[in-house]
C-alpha atoms as a PDB file:
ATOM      1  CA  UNK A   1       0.000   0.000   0.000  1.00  0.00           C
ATOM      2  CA  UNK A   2       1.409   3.314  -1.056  1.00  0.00           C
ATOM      3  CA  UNK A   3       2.213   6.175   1.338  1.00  0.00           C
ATOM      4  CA  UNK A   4      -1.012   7.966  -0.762  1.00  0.00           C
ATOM      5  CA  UNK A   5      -2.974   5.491  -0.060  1.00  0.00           C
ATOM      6  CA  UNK A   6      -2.774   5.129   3.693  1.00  0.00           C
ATOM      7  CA  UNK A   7      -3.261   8.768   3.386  1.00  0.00           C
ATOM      8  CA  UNK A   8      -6.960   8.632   1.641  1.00  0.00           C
ATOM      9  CA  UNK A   9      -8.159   5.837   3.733  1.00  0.00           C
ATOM     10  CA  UNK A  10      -6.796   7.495   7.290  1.00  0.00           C
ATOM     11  CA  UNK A  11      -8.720  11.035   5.926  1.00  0.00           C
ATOM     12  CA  UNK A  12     -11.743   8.400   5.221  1.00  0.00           C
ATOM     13  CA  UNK A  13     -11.839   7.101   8.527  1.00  0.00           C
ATOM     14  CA  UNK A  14     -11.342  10.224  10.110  1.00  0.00           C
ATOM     15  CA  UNK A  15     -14.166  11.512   8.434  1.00  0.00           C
ATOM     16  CA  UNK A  16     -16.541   8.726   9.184  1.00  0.00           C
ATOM     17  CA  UNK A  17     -15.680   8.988  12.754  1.00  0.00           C
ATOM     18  CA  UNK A  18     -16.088  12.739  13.100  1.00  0.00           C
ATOM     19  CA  UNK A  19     -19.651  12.464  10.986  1.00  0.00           C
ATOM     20  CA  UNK A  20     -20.708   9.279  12.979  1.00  0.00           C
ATOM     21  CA  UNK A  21     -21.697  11.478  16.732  1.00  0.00           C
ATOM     22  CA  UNK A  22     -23.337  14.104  14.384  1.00  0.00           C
ATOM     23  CA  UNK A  23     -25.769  11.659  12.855  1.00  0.00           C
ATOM     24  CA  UNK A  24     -29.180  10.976  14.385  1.00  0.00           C
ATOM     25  CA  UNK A  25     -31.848   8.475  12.817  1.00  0.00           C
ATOM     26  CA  UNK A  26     -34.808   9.063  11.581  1.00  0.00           C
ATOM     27  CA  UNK A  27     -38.104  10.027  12.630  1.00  0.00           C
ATOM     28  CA  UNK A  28     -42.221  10.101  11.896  1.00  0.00           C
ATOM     29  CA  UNK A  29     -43.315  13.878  10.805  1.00  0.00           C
ATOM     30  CA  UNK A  30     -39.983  15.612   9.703  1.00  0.00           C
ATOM     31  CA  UNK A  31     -37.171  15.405   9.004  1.00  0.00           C
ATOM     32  CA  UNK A  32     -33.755  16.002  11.762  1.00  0.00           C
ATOM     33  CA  UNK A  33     -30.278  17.757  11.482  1.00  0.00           C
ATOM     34  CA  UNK A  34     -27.883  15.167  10.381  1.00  0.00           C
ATOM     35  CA  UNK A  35     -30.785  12.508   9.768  1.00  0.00           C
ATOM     36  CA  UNK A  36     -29.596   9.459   8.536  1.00  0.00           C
ATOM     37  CA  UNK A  37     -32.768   7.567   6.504  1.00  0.00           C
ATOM     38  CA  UNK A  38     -35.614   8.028   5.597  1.00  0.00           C
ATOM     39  CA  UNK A  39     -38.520   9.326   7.811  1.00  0.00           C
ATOM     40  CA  UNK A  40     -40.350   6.693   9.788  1.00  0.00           C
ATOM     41  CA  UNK A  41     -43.814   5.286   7.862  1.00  0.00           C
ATOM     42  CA  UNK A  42     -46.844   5.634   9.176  1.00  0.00           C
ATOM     43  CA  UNK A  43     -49.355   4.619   6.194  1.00  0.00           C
ATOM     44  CA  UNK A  44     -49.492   1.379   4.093  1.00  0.00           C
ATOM     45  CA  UNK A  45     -47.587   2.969   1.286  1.00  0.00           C
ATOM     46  CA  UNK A  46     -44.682   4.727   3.049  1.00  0.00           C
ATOM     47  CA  UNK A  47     -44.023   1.230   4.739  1.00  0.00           C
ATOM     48  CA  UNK A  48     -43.903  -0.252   1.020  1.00  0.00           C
ATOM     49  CA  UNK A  49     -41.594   2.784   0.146  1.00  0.00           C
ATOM     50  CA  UNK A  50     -39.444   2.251   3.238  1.00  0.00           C
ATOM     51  CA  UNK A  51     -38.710  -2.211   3.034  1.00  0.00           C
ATOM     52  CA  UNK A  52     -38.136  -1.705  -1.099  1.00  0.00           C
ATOM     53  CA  UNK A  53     -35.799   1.084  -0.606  1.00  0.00           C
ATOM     54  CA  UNK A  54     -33.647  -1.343   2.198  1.00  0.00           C
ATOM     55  CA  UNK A  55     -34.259  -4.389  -0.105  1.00  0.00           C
ATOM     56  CA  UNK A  56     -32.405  -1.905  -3.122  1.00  0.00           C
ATOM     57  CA  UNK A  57     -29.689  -0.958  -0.750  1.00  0.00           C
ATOM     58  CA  UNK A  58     -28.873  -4.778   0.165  1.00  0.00           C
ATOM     59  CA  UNK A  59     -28.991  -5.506  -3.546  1.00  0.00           C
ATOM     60  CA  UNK A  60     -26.940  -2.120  -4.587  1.00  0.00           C
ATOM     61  CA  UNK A  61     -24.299  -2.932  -1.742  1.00  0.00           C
ATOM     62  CA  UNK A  62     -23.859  -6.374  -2.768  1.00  0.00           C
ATOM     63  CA  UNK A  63     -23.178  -5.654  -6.109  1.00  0.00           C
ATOM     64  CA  UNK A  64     -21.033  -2.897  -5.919  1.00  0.00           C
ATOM     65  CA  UNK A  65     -18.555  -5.237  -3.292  1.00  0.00           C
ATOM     66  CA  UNK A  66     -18.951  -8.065  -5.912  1.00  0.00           C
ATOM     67  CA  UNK A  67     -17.624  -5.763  -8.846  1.00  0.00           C
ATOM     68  CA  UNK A  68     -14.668  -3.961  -6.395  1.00  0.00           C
ATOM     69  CA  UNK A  69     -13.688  -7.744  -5.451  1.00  0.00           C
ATOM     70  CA  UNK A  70     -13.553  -8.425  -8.834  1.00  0.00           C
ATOM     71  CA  UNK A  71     -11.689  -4.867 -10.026  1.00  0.00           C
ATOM     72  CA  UNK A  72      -9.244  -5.844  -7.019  1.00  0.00           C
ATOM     73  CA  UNK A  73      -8.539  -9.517  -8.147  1.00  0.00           C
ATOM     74  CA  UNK A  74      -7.852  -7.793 -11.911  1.00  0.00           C
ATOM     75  CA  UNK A  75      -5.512  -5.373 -10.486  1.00  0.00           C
ATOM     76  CA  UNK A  76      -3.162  -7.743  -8.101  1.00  0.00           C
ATOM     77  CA  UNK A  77      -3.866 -11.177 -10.384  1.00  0.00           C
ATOM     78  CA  UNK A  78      -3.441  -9.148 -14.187  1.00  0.00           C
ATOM     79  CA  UNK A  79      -0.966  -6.343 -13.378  1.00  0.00           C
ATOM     80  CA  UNK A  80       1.507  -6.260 -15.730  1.00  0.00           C
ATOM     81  CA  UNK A  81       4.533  -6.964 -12.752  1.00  0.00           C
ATOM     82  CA  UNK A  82       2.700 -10.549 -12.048  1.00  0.00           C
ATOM     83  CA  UNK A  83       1.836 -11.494 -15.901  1.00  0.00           C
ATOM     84  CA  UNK A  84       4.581  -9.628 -18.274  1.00  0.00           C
ATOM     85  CA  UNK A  85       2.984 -11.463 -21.210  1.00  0.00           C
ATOM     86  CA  UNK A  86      -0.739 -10.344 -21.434  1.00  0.00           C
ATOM     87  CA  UNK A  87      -3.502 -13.016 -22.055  1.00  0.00           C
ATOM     88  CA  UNK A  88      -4.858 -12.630 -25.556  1.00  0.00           C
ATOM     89  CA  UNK A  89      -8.237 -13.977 -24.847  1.00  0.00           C
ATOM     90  CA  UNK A  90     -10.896 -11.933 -26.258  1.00  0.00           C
ATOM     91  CA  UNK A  91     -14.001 -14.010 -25.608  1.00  0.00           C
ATOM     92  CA  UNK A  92     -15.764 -16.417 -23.048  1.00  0.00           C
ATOM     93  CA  UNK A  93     -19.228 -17.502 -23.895  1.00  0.00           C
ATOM     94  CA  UNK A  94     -20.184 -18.677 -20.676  1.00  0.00           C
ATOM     95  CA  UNK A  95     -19.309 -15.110 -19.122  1.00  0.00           C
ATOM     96  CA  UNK A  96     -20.960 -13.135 -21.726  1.00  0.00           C
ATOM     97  CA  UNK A  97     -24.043 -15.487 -21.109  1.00  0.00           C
ATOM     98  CA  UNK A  98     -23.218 -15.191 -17.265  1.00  0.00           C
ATOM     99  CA  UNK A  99     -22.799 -11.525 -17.200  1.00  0.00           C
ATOM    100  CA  UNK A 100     -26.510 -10.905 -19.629  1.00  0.00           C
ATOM    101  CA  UNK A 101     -28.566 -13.203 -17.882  1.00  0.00           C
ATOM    102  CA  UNK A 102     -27.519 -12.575 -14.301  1.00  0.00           C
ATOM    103  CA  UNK A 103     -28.135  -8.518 -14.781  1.00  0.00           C
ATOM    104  CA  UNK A 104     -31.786  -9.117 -16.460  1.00  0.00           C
ATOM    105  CA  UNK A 105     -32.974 -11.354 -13.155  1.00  0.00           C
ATOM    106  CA  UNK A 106     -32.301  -8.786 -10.992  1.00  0.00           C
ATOM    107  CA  UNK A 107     -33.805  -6.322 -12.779  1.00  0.00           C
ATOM    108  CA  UNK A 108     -36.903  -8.780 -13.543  1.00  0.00           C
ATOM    109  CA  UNK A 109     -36.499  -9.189  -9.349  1.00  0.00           C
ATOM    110  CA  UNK A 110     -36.658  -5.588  -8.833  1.00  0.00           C
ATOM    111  CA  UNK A 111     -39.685  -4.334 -11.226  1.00  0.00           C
ATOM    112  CA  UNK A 112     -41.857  -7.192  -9.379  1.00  0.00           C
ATOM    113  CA  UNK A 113     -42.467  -5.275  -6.121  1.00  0.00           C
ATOM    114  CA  UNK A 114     -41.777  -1.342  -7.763  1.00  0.00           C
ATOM    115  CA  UNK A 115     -44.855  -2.643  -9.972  1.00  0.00           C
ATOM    116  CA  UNK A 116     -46.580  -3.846  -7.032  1.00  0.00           C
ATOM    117  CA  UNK A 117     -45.559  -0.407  -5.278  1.00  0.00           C
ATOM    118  CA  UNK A 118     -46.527   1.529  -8.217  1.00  0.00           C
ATOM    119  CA  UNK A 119     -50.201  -0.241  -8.106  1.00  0.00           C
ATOM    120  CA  UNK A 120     -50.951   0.369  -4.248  1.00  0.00           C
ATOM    121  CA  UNK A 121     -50.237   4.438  -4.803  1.00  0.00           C
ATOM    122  CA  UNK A 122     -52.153   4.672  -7.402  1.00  0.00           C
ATOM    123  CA  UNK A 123     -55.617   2.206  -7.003  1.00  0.00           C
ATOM    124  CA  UNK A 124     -57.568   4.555  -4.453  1.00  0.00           C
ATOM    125  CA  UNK A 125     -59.548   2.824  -2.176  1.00  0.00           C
ATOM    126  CA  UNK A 126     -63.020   3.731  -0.815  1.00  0.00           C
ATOM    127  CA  UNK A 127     -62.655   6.891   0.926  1.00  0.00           C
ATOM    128  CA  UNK A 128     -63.585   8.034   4.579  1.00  0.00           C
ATOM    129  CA  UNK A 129     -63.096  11.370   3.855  1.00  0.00           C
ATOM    130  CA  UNK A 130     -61.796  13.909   0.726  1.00  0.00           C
ATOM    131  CA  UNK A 131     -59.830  16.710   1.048  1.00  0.00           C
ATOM    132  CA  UNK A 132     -59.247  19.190  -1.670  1.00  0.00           C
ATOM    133  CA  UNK A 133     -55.431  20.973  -1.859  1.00  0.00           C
ATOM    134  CA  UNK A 134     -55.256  24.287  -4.248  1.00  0.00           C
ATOM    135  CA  UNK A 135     -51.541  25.644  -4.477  1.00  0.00           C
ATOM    136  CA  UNK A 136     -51.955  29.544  -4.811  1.00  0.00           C
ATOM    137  CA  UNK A 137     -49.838  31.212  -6.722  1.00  0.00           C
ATOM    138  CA  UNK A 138     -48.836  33.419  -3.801  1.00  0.00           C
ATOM    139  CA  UNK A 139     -46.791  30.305  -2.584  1.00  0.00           C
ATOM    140  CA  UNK A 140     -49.620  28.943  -0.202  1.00  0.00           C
ATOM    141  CA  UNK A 141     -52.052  26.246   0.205  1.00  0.00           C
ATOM    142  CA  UNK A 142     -56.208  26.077   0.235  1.00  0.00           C
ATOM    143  CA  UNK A 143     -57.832  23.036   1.482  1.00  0.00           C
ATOM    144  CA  UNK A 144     -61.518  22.253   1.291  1.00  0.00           C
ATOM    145  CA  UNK A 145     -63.460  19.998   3.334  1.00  0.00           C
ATOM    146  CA  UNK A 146     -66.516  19.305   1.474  1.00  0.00           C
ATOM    147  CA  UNK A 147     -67.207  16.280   3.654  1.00  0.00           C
ATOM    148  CA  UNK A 148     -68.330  18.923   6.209  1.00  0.00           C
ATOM    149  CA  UNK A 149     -70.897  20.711   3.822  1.00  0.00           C
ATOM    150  CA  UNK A 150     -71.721  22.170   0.909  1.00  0.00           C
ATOM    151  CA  UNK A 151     -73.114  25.648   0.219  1.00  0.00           C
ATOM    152  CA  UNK A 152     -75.951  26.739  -2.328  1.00  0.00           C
ATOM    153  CA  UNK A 153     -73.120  27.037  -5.154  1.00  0.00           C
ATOM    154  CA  UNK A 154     -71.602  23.608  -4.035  1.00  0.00           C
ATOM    155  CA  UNK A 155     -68.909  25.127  -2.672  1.00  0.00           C
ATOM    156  CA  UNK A 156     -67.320  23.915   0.331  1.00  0.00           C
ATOM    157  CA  UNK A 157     -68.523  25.307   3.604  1.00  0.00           C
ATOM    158  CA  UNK A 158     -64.837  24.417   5.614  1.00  0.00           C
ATOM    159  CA  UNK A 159     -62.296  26.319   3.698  1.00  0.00           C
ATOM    160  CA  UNK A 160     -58.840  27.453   4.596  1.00  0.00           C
ATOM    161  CA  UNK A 161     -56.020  28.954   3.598  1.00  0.00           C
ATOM    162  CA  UNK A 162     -52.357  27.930   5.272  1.00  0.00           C
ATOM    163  CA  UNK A 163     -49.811  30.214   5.555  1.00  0.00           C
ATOM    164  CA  UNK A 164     -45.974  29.606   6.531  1.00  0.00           C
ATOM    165  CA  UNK A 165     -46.067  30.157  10.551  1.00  0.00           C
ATOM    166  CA  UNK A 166     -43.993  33.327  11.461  1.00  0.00           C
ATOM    167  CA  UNK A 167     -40.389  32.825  12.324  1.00  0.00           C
ATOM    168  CA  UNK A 168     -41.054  34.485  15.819  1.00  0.00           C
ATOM    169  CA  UNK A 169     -43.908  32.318  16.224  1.00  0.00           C
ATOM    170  CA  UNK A 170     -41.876  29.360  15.731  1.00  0.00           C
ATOM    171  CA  UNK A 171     -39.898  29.703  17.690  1.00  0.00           C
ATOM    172  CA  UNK A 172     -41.775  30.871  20.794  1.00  0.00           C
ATOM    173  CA  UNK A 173     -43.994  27.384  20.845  1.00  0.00           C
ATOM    174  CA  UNK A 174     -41.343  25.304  19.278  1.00  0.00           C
ATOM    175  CA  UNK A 175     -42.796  24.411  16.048  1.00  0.00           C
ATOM    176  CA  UNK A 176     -40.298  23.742  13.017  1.00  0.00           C
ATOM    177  CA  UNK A 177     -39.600  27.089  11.288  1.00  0.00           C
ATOM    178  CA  UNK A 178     -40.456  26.606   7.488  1.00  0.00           C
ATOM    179  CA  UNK A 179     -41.889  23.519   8.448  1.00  0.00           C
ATOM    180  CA  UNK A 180     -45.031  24.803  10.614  1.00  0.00           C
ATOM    181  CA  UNK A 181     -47.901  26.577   9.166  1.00  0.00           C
ATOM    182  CA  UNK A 182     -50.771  28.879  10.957  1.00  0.00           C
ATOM    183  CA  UNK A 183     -54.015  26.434  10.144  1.00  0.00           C
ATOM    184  CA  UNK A 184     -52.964  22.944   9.993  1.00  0.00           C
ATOM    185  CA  UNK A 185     -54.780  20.314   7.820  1.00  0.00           C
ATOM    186  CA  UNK A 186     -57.341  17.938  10.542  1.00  0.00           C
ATOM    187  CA  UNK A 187     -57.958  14.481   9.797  1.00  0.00           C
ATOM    188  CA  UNK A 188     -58.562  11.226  12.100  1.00  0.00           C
ATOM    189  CA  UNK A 189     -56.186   8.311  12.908  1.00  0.00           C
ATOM    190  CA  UNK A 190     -56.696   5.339  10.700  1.00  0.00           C
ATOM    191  CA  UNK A 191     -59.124   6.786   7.780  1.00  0.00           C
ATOM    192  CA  UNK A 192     -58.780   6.671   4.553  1.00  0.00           C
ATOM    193  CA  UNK A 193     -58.499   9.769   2.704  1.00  0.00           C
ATOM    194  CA  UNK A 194     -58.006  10.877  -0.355  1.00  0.00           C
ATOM    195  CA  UNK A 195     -56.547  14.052  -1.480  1.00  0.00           C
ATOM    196  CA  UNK A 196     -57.484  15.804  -4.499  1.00  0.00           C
ATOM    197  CA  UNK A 197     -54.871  17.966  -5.867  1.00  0.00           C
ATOM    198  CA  UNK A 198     -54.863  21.326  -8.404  1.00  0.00           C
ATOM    199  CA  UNK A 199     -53.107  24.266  -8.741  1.00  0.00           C
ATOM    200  CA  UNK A 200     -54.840  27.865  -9.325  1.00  0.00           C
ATOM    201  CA  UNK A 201     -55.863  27.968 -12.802  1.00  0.00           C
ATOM    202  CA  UNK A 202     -53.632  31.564 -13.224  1.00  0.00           C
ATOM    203  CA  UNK A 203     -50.945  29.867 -11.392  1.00  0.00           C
ATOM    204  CA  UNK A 204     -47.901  27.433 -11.717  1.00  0.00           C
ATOM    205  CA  UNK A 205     -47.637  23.690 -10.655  1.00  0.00           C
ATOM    206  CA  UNK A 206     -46.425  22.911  -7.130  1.00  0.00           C
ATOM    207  CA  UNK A 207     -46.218  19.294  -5.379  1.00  0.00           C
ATOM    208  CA  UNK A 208     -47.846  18.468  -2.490  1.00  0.00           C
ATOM    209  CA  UNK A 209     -45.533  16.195  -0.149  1.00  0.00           C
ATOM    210  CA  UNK A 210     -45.784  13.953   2.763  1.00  0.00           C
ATOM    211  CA  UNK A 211     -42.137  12.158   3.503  1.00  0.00           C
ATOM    212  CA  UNK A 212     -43.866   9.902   6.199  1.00  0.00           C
ATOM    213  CA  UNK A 213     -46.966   9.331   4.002  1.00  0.00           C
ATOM    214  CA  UNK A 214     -45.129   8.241   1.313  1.00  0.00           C
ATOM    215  CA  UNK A 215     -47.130  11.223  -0.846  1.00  0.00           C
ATOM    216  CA  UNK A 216     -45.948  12.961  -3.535  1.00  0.00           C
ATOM    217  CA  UNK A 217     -48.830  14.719  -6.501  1.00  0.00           C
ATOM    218  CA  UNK A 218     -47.989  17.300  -8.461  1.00  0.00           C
ATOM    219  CA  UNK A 219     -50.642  20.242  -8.424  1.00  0.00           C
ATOM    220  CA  UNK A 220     -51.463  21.393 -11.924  1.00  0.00           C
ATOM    221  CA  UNK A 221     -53.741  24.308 -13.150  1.00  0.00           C
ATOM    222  CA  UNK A 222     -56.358  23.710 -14.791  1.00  0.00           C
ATOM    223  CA  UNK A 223     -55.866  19.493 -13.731  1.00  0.00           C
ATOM    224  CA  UNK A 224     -57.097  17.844 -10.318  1.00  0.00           C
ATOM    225  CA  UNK A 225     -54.769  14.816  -9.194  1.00  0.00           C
ATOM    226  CA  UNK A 226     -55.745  12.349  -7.083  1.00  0.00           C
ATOM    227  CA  UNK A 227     -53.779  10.388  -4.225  1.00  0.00           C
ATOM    228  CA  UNK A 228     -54.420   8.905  -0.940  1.00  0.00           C
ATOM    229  CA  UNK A 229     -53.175   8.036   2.563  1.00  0.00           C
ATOM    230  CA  UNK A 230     -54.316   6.049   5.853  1.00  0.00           C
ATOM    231  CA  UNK A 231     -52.101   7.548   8.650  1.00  0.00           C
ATOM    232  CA  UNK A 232     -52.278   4.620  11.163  1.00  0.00           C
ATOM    233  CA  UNK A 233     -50.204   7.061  14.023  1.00  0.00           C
ATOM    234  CA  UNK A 234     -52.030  10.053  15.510  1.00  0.00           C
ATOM    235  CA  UNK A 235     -49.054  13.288  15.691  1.00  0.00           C
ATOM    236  CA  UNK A 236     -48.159  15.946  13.620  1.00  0.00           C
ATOM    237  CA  UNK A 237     -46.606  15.312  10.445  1.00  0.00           C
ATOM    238  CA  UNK A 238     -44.558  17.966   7.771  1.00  0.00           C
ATOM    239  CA  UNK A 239     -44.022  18.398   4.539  1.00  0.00           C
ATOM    240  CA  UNK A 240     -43.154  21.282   1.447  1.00  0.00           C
ATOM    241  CA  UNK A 241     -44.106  22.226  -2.148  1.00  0.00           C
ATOM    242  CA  UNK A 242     -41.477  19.768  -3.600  1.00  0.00           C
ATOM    243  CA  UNK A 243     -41.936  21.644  -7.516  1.00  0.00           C
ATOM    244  CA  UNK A 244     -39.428  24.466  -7.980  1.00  0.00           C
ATOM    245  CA  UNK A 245     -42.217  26.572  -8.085  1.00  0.00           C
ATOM    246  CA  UNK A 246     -40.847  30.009  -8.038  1.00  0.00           C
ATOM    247  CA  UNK A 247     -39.156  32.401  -5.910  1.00  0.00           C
ATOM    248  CA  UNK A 248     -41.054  31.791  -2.403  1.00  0.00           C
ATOM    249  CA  UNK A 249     -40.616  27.849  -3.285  1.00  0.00           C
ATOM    250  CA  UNK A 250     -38.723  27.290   0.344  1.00  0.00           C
ATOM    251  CA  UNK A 251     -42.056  29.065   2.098  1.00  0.00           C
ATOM    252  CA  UNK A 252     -44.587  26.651   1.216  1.00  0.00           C
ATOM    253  CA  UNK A 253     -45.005  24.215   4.148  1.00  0.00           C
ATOM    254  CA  UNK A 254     -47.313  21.536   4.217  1.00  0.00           C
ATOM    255  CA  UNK A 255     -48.587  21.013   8.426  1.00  0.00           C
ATOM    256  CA  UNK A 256     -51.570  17.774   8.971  1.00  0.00           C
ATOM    257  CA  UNK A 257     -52.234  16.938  12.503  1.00  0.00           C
ATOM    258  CA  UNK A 258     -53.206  13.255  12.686  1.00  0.00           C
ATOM    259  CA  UNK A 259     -55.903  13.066  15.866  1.00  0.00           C
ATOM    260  CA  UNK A 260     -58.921  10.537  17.082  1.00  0.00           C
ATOM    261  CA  UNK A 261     -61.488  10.458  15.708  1.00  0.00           C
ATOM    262  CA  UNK A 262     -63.846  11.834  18.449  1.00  0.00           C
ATOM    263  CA  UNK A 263     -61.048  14.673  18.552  1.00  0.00           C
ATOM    264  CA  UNK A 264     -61.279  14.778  14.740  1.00  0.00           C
ATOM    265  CA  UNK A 265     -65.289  15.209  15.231  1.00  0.00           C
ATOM    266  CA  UNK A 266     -64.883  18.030  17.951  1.00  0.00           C
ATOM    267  CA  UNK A 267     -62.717  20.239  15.610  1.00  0.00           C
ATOM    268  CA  UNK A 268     -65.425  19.404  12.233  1.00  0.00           C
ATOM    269  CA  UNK A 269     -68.102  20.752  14.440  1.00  0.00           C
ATOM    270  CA  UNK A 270     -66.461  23.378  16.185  1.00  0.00           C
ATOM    271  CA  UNK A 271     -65.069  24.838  12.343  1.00  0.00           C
ATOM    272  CA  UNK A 272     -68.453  24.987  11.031  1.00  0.00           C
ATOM    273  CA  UNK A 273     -69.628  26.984  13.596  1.00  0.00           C
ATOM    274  CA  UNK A 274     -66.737  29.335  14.391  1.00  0.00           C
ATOM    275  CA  UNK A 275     -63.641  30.792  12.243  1.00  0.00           C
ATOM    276  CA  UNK A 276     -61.100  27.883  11.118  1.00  0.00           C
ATOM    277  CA  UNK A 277     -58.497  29.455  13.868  1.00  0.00           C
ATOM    278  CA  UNK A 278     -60.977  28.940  16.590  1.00  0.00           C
ATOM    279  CA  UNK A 279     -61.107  25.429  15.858  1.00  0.00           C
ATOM    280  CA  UNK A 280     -57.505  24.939  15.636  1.00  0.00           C
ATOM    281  CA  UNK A 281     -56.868  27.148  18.954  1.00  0.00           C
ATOM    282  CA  UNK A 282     -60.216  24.296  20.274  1.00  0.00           C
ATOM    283  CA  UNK A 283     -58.280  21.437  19.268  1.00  0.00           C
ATOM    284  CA  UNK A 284     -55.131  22.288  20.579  1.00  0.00           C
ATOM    285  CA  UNK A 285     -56.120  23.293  23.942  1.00  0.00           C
ATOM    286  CA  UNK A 286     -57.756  19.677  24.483  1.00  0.00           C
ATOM    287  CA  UNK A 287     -54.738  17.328  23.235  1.00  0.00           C
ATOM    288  CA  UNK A 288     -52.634  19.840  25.400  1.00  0.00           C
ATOM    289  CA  UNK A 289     -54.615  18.829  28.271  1.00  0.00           C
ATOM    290  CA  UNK A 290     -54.723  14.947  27.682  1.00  0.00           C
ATOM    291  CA  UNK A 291     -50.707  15.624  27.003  1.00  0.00           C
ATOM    292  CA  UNK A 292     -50.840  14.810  23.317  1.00  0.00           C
ATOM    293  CA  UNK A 293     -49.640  18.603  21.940  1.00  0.00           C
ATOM    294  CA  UNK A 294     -45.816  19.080  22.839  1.00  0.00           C
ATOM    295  CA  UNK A 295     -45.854  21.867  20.492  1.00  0.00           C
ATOM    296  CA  UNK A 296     -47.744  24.710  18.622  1.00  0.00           C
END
């Protein structure tokens, strides 16, 4: 081993072992400085996401050692010190057959369960509940609730706007600055629902994201999208515009607050009765007192 060499792999080390304290793992509803994974599942599909994406890094790892064992054995076997006279082979039928077939099965292996992936995002089941997302072209987000009633022009009565929560405010109840917003989306533990997505016909197209819902739809003018998710853990899970929609992209925080469903049922009556932040403030003020709120 050259002197170069021990030098690379003794910066290597050092730099795995000075990363290694700074790391922290994952976990459900946003992401964490120095996060190492992905965020923890909590619907049927982000679980899917999460075991195919370790599956793919046990196949990826073993064959990137199986092609540096074999660059290795070329290098110390076929150098030019231990064989002066070069081998003037030029073709082996068994490892041209060997080296076609062996790359198509695992291919074939993969595209079996990304198919079966691909089919579980996309075949909705029967709904508990809808939820209508509109991405404004002032860099926010609408929801509608027309679950909770419909007015003369069949517009939903339970309609918000959410806005990025002030720095200040952020900080003061601990809430995730460009993370948090001031009227989080409701919905109840263990329900389907499905999410229709658009953008504002005058505006541009924006994504709506859930890391730990394994959701990711694209919001297009003039287009409504359609996805779903069954968050089986109440708690309060983030997300962000994930288009490059413009210059207030990084200010477009998604915020849902997972709750029971008698809490769910206390906030859908209290919001058609009073405004939308009188509900939230409602809400909050009872999972603080059964010690479910550590924040906002």
């Amino acid at each position: 081993m050259t002197s170069n060499t021990k030098k690379i792999l003794a910066f290597a080390v050092t730099g795995l072992m000075l990363f290694a304290p700074l790391s922290a793992f994952a976990e459900a509803g946003k992401a964490v400085p120095w996060q190492l994974g992905l965020q923890d599942p909590v619907t049927p599909v982000a679980d899917y996401i999460v075991w195919f994406h370790n599956i793919l890094v046990w196949i990826i790892s073993g064959i990137v050692a199986f092609v540096l064992a074999l660059l290795i054995i070329v290098m110390v076997k076929f150098n030019s010190k231990a064989n002066p006279v070069p081998s003037k082979t030029t073709h082996h039928a068994g490892l041209e057959v060997a080296w076609t077939i062996i790359p198509v099965l695992i291919l074939v292996g993969i595209a079996i369960p990304s198919i079966r992936l691909l089919y579980l995002q996309r075949d909705i089941p029967v709904p508990d509940m809808t939820i209508k997302a509109i991405g404004n072209p002032s860099w926010n987000w609408t929801y509608e609730y027309p679950d909770l009633g419909l007015n003369d022009d069949k517009t939903a009565k339970v309609t918000f706007t959410s806005y990025l929560k002030a720095e200040a405010d952020a900080k003061k109840d601990g809430s995730p600055y460009l993370l948090a917003t001031d009227v989080p989306v409701i919905v109840p533990v263990n329900k389907t629902v499905k999410m229709i997505v658009t953008s504002d016909p005058e505006g541009i197209i924006h994504a709506w994201t859930i890391p730990s819902f394994g959701m990711k739809i694209d919001a297009i003018p003039g287009r409504l999208n359609e996805d779903w998710f069954k968050a089986t853990k109440e708690g309060v899970y983030y997300g962000q515009c994930s288009e490059l929609c413009g210059q207030n992209h990084a200010y477009m925080p998604i915020e849902v607050h997972v709750v029971s469903q008698a809490d769910f049922d206390a906030w859908s009556n209290k919001v058609k009765t009073a405004s939308v932040e009188q509900a939230r403030d409602f809400l909050f003020a009872m999972l603080k007192a059964k010690g479910q709120l550590a924040q906002n």
